[in-house]
PDB file of N, CA and C in Angstrom:
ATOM      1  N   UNK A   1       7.539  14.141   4.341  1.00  0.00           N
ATOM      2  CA  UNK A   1       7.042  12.998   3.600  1.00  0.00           C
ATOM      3  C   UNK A   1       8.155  11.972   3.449  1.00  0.00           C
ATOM      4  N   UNK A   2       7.429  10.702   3.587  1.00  0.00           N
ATOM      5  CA  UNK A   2       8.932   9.680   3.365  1.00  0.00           C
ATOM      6  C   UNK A   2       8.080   8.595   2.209  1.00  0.00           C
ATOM      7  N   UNK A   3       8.994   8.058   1.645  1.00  0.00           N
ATOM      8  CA  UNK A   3       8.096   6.913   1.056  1.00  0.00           C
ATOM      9  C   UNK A   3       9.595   5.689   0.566  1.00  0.00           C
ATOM     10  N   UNK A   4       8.975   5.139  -0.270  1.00  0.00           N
ATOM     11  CA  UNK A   4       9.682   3.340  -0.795  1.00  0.00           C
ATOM     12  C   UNK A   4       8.847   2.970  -2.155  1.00  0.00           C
ATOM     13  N   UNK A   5      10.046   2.545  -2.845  1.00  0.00           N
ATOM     14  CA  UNK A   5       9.288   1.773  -4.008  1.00  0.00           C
ATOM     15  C   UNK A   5       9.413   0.193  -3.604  1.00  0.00           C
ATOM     16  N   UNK A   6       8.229  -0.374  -4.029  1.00  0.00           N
ATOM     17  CA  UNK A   6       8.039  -1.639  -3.635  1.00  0.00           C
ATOM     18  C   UNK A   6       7.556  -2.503  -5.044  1.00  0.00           C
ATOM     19  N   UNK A   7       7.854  -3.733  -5.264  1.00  0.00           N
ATOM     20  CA  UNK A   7       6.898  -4.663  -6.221  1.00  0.00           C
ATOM     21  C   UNK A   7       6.433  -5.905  -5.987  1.00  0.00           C
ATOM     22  N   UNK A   8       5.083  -5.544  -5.720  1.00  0.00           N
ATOM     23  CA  UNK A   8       4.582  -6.520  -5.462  1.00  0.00           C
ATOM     24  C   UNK A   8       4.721  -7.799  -6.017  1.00  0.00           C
ATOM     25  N   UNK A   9       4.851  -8.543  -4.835  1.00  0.00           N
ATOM     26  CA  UNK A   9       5.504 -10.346  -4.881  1.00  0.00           C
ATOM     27  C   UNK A   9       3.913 -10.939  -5.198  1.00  0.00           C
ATOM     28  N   UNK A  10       3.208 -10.966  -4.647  1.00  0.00           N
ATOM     29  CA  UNK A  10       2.341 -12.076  -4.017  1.00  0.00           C
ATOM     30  C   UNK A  10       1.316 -12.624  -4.803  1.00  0.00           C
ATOM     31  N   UNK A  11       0.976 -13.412  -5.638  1.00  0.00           N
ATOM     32  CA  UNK A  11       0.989 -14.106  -6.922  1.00  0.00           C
ATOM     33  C   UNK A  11      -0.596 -13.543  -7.178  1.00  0.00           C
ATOM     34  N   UNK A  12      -1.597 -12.822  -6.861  1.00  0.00           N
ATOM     35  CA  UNK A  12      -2.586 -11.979  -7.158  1.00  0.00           C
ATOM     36  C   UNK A  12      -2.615 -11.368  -6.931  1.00  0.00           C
ATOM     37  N   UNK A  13      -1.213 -10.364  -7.027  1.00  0.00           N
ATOM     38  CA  UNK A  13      -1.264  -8.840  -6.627  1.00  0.00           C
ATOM     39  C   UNK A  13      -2.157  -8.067  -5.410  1.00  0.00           C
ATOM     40  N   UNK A  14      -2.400  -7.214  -5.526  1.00  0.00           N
ATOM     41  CA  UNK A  14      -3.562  -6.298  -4.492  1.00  0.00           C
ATOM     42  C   UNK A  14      -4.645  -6.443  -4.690  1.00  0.00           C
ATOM     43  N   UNK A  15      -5.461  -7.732  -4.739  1.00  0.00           N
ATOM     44  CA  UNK A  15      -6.668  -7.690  -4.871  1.00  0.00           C
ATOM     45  C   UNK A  15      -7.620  -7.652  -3.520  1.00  0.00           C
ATOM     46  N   UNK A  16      -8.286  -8.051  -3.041  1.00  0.00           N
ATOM     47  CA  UNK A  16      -9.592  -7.527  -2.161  1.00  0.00           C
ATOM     48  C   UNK A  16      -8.925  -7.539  -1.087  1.00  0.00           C
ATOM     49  N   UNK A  17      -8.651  -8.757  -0.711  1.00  0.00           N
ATOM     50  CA  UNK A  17      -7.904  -9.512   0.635  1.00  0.00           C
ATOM     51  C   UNK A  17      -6.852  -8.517   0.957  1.00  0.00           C
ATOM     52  N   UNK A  18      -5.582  -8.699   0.236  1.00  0.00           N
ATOM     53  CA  UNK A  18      -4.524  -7.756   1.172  1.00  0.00           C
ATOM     54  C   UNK A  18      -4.756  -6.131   0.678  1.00  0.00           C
ATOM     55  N   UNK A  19      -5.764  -5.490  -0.034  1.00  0.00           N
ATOM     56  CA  UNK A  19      -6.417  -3.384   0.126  1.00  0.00           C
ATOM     57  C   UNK A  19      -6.902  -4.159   1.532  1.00  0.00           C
ATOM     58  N   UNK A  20      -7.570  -4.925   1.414  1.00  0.00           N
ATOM     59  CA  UNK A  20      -8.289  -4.906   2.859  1.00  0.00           C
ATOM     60  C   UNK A  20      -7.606  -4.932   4.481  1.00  0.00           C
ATOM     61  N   UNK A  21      -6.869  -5.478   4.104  1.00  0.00           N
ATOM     62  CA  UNK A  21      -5.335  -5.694   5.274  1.00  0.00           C
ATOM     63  C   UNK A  21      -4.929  -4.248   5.317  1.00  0.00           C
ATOM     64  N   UNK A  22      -4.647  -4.178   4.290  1.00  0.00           N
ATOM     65  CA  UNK A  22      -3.655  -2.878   3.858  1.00  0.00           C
ATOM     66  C   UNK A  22      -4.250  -1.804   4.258  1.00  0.00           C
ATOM     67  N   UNK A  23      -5.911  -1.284   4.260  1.00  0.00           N
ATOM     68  CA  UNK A  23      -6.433  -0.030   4.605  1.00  0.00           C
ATOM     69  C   UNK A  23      -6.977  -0.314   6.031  1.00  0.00           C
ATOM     70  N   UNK A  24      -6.984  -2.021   6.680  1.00  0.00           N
ATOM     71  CA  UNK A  24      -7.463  -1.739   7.759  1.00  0.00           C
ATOM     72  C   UNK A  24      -6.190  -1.344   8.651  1.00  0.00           C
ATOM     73  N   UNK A  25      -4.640  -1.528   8.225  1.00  0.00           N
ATOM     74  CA  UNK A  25      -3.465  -1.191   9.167  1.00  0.00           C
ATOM     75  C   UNK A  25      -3.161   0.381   9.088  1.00  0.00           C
ATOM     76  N   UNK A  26      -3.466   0.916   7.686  1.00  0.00           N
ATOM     77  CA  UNK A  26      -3.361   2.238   7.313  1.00  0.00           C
ATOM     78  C   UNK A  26      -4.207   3.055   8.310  1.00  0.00           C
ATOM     79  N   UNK A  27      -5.215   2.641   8.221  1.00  0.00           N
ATOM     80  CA  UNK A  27      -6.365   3.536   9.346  1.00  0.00           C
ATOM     81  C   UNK A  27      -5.831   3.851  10.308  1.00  0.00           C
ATOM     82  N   UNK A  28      -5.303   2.612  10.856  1.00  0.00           N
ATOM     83  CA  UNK A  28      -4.693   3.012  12.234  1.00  0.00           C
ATOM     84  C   UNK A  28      -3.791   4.452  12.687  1.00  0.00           C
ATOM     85  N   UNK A  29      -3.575   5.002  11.656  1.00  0.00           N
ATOM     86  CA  UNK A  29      -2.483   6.268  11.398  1.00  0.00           C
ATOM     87  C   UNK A  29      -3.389   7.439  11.354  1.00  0.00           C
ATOM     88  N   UNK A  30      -2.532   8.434  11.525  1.00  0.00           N
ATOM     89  CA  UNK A  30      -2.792   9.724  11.679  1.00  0.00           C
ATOM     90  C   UNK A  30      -2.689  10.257   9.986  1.00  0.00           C
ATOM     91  N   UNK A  31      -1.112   9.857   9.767  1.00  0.00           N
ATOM     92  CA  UNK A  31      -0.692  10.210   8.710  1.00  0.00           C
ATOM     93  C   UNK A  31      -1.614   9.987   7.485  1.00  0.00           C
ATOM     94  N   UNK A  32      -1.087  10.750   6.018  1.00  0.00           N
ATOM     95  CA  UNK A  32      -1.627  10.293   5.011  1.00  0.00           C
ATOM     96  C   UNK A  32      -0.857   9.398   4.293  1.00  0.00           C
ATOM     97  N   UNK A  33      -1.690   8.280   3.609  1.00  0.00           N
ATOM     98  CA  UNK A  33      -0.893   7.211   2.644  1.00  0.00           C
ATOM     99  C   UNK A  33      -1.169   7.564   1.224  1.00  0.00           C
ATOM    100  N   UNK A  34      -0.687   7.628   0.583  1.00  0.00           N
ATOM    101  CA  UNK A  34      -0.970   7.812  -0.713  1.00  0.00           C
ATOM    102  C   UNK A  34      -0.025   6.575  -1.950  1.00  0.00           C
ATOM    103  N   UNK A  35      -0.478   6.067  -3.017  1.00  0.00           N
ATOM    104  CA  UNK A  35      -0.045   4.816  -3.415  1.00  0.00           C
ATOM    105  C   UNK A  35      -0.080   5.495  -5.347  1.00  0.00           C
ATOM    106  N   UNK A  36       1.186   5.414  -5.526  1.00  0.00           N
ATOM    107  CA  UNK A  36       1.393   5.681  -6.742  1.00  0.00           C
ATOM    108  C   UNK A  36       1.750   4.878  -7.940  1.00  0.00           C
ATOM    109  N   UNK A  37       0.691   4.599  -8.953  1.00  0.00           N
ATOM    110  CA  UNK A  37       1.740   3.151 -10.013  1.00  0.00           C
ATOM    111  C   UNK A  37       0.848   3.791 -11.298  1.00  0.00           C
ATOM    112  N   UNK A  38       1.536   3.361 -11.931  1.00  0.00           N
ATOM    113  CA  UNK A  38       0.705   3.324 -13.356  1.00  0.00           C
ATOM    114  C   UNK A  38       0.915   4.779 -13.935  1.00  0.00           C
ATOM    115  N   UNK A  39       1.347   5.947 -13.258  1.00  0.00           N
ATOM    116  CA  UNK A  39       1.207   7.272 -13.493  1.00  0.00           C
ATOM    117  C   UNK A  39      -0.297   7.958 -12.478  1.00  0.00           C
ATOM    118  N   UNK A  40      -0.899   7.075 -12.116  1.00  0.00           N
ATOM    119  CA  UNK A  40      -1.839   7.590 -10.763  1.00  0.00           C
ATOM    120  C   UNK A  40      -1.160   7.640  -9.661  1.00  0.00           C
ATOM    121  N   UNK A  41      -2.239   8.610  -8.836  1.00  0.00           N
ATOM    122  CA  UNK A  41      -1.666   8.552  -7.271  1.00  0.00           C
ATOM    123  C   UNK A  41      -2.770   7.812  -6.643  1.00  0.00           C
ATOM    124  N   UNK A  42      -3.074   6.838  -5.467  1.00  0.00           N
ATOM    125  CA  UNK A  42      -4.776   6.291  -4.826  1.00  0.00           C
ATOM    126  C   UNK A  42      -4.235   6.836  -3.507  1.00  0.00           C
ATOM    127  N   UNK A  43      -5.922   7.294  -2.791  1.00  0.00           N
ATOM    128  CA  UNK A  43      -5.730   7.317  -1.515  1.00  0.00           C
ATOM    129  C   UNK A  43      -5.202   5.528  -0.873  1.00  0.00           C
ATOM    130  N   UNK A  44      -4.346   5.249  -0.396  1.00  0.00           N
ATOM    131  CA  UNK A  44      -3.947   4.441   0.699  1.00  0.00           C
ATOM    132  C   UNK A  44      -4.723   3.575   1.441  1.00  0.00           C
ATOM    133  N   UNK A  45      -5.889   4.834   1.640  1.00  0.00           N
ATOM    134  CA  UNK A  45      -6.722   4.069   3.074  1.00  0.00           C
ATOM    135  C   UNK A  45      -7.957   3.778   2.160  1.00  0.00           C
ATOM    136  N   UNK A  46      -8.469   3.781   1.220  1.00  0.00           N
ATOM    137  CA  UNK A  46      -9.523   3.803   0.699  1.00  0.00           C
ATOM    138  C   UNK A  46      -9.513   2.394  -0.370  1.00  0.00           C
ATOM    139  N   UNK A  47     -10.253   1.000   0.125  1.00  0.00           N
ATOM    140  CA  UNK A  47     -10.221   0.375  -0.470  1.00  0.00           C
ATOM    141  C   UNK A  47     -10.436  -0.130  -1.882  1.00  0.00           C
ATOM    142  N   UNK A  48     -11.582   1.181  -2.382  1.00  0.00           N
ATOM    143  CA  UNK A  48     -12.389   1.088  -3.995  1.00  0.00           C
ATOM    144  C   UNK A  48     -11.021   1.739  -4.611  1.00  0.00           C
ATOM    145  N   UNK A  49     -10.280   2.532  -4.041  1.00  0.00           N
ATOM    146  CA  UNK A  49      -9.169   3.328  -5.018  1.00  0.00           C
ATOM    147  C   UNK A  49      -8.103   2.357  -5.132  1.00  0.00           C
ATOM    148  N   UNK A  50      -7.517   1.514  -3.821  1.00  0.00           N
ATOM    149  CA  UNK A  50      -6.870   0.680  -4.294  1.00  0.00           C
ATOM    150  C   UNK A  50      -7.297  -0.450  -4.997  1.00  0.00           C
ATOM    151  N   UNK A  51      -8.797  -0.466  -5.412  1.00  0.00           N
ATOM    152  CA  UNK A  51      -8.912  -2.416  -6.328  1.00  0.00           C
ATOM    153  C   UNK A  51      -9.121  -1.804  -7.554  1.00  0.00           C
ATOM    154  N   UNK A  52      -9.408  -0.528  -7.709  1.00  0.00           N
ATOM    155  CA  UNK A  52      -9.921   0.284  -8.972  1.00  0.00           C
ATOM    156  C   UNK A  52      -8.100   0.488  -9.943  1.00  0.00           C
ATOM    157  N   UNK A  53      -7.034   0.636  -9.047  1.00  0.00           N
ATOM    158  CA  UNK A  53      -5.677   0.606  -9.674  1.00  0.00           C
ATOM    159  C   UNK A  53      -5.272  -0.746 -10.361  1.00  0.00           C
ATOM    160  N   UNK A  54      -5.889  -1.591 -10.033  1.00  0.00           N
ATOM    161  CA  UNK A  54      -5.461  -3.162 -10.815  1.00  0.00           C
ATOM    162  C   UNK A  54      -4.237  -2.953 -10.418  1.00  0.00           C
ATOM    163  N   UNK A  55      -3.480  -3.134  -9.539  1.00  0.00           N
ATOM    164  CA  UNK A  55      -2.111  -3.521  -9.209  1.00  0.00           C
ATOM    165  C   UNK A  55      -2.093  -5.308  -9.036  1.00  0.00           C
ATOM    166  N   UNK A  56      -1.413  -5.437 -10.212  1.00  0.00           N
ATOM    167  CA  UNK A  56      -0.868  -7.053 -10.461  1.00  0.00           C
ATOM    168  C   UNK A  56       0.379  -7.366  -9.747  1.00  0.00           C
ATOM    169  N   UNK A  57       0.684  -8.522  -9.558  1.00  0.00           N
ATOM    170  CA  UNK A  57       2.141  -9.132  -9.347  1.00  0.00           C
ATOM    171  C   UNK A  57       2.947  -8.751 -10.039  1.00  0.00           C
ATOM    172  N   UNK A  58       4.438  -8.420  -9.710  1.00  0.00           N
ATOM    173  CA  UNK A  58       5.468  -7.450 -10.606  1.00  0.00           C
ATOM    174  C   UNK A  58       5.237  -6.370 -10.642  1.00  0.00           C
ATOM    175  N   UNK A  59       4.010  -6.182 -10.266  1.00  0.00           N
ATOM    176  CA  UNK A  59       4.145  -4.185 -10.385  1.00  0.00           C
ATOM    177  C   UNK A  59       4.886  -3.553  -9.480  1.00  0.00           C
ATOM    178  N   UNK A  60       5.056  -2.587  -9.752  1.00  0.00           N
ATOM    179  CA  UNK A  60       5.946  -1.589  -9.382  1.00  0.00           C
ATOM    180  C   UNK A  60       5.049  -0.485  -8.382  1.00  0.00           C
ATOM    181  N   UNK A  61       5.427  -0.213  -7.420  1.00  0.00           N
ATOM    182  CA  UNK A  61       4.608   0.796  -6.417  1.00  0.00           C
ATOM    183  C   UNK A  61       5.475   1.554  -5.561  1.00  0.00           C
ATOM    184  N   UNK A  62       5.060   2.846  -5.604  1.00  0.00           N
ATOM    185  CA  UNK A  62       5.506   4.050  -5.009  1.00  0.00           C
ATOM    186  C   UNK A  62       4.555   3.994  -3.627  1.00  0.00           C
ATOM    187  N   UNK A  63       4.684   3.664  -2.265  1.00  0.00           N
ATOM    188  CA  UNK A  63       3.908   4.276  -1.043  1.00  0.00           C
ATOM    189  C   UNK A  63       4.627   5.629  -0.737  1.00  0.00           C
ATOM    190  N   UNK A  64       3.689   6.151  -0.176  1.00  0.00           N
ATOM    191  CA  UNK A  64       3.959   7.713  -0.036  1.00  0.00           C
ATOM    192  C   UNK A  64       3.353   8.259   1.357  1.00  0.00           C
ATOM    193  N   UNK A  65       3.774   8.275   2.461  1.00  0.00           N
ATOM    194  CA  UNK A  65       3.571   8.545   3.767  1.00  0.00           C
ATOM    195  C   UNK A  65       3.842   9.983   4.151  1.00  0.00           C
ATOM    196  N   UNK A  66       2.719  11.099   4.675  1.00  0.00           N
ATOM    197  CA  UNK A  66       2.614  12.130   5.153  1.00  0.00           C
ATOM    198  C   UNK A  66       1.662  12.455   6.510  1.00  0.00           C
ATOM    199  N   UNK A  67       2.776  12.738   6.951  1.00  0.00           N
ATOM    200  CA  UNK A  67       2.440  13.355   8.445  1.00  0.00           C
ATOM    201  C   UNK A  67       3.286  12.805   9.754  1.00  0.00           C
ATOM    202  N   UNK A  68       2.194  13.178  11.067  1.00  0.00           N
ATOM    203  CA  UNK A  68       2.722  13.136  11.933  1.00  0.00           C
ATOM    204  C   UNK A  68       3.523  12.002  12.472  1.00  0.00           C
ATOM    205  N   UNK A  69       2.857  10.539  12.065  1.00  0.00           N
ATOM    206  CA  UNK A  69       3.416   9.002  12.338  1.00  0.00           C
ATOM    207  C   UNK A  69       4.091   8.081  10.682  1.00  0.00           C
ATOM    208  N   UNK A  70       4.584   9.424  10.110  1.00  0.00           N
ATOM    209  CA  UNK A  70       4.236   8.876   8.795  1.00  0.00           C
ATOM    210  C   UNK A  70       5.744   7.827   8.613  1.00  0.00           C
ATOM    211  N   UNK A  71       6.980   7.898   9.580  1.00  0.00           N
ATOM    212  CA  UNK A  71       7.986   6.774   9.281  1.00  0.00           C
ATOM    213  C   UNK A  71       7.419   5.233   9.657  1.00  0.00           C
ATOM    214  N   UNK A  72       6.106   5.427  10.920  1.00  0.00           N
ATOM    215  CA  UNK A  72       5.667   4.519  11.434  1.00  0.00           C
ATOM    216  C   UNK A  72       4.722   3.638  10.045  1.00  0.00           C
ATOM    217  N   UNK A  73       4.189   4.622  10.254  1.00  0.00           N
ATOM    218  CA  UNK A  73       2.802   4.357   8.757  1.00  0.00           C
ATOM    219  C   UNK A  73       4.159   3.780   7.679  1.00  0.00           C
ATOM    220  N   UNK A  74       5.052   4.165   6.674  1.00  0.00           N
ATOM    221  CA  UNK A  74       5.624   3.597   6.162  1.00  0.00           C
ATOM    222  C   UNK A  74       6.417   1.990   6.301  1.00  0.00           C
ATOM    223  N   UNK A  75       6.881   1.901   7.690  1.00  0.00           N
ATOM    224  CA  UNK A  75       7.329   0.573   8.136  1.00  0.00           C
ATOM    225  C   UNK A  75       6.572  -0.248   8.196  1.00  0.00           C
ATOM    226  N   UNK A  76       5.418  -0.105   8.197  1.00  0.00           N
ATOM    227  CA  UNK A  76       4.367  -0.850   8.825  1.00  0.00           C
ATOM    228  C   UNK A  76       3.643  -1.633   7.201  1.00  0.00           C
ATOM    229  N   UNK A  77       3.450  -0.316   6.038  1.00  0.00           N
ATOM    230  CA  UNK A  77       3.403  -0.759   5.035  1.00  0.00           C
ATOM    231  C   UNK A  77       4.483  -1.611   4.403  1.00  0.00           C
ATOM    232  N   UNK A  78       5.568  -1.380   4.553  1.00  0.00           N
ATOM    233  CA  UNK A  78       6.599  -2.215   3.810  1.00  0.00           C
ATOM    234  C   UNK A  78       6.415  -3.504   4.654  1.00  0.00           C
ATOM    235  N   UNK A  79       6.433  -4.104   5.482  1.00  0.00           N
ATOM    236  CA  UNK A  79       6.500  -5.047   6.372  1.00  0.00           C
ATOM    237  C   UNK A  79       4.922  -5.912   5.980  1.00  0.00           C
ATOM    238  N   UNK A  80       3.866  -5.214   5.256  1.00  0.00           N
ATOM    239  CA  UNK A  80       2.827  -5.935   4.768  1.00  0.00           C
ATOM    240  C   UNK A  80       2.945  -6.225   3.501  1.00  0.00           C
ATOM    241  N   UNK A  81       3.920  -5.998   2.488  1.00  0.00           N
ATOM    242  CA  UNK A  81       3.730  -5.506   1.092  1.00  0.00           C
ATOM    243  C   UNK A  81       5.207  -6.447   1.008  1.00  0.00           C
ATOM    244  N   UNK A  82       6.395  -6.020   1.620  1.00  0.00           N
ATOM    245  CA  UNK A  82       7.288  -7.199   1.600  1.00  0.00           C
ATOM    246  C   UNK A  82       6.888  -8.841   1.983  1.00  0.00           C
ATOM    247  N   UNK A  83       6.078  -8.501   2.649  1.00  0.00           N
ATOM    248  CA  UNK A  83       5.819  -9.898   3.389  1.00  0.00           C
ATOM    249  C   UNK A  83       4.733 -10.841   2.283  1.00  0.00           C
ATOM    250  N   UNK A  84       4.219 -10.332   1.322  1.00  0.00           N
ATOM    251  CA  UNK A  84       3.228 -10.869   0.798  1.00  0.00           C
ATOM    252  C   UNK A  84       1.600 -10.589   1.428  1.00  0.00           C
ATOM    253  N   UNK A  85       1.865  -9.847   2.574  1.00  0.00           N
ATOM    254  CA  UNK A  85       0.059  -9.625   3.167  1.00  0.00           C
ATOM    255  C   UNK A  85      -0.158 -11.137   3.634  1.00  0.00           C
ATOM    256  N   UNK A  86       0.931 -11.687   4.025  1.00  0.00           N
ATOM    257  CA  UNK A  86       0.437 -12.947   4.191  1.00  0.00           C
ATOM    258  C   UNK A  86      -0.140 -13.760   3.498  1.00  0.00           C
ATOM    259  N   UNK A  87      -0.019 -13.782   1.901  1.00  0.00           N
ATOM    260  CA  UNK A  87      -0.416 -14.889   1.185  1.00  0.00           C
ATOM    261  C   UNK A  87       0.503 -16.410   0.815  1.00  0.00           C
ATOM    262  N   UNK A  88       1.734 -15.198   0.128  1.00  0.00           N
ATOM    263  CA  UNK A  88       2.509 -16.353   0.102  1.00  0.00           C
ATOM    264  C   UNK A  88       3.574 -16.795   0.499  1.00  0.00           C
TER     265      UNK A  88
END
């Protein structure tokens, strides 16, 4: 398992638009994602678990990558989550 703490930049947090980015790049993996804040863990790939966490701007997030592509699956998340998902 590898993972990164990250906080989200991007001035409406994780709302529809970038879970939606976010679980359609996750899919692509073998591995499991798992997304930890608040004292929960969400499945990764599952969009209702990530909009159901209310992750705001400034929050604080644990990604959590397991398995076979899981350094890939991790880079790939930081590189969407650093970047803003392309908002801002």
């Amino acid at each position: 398992m590898v993972s990164k703490e990250f906080t989200i930049k991007n001035s409406m947090g994780f709302h529809m638009r970038p879970a939606n980015v976010f679980v359609s790049e996750m899919t692509k993996f073998v591995s499991e994602v798992n997304i930890k804040f608040d004292g929960k863990t969400v499945n990764g790939k599952s969009i209702m678990n990530i909009m159901a966490a209310c992750i705001k701007c400034g929050s604080v997030i644990t990604v959590e990558c397991s398995g076979a592509d899981e350094q890939a699956m991790l880079d790939k998340a930081s590189e969407l989550i650093e970047g803003g998902f392309g908002e801002d």
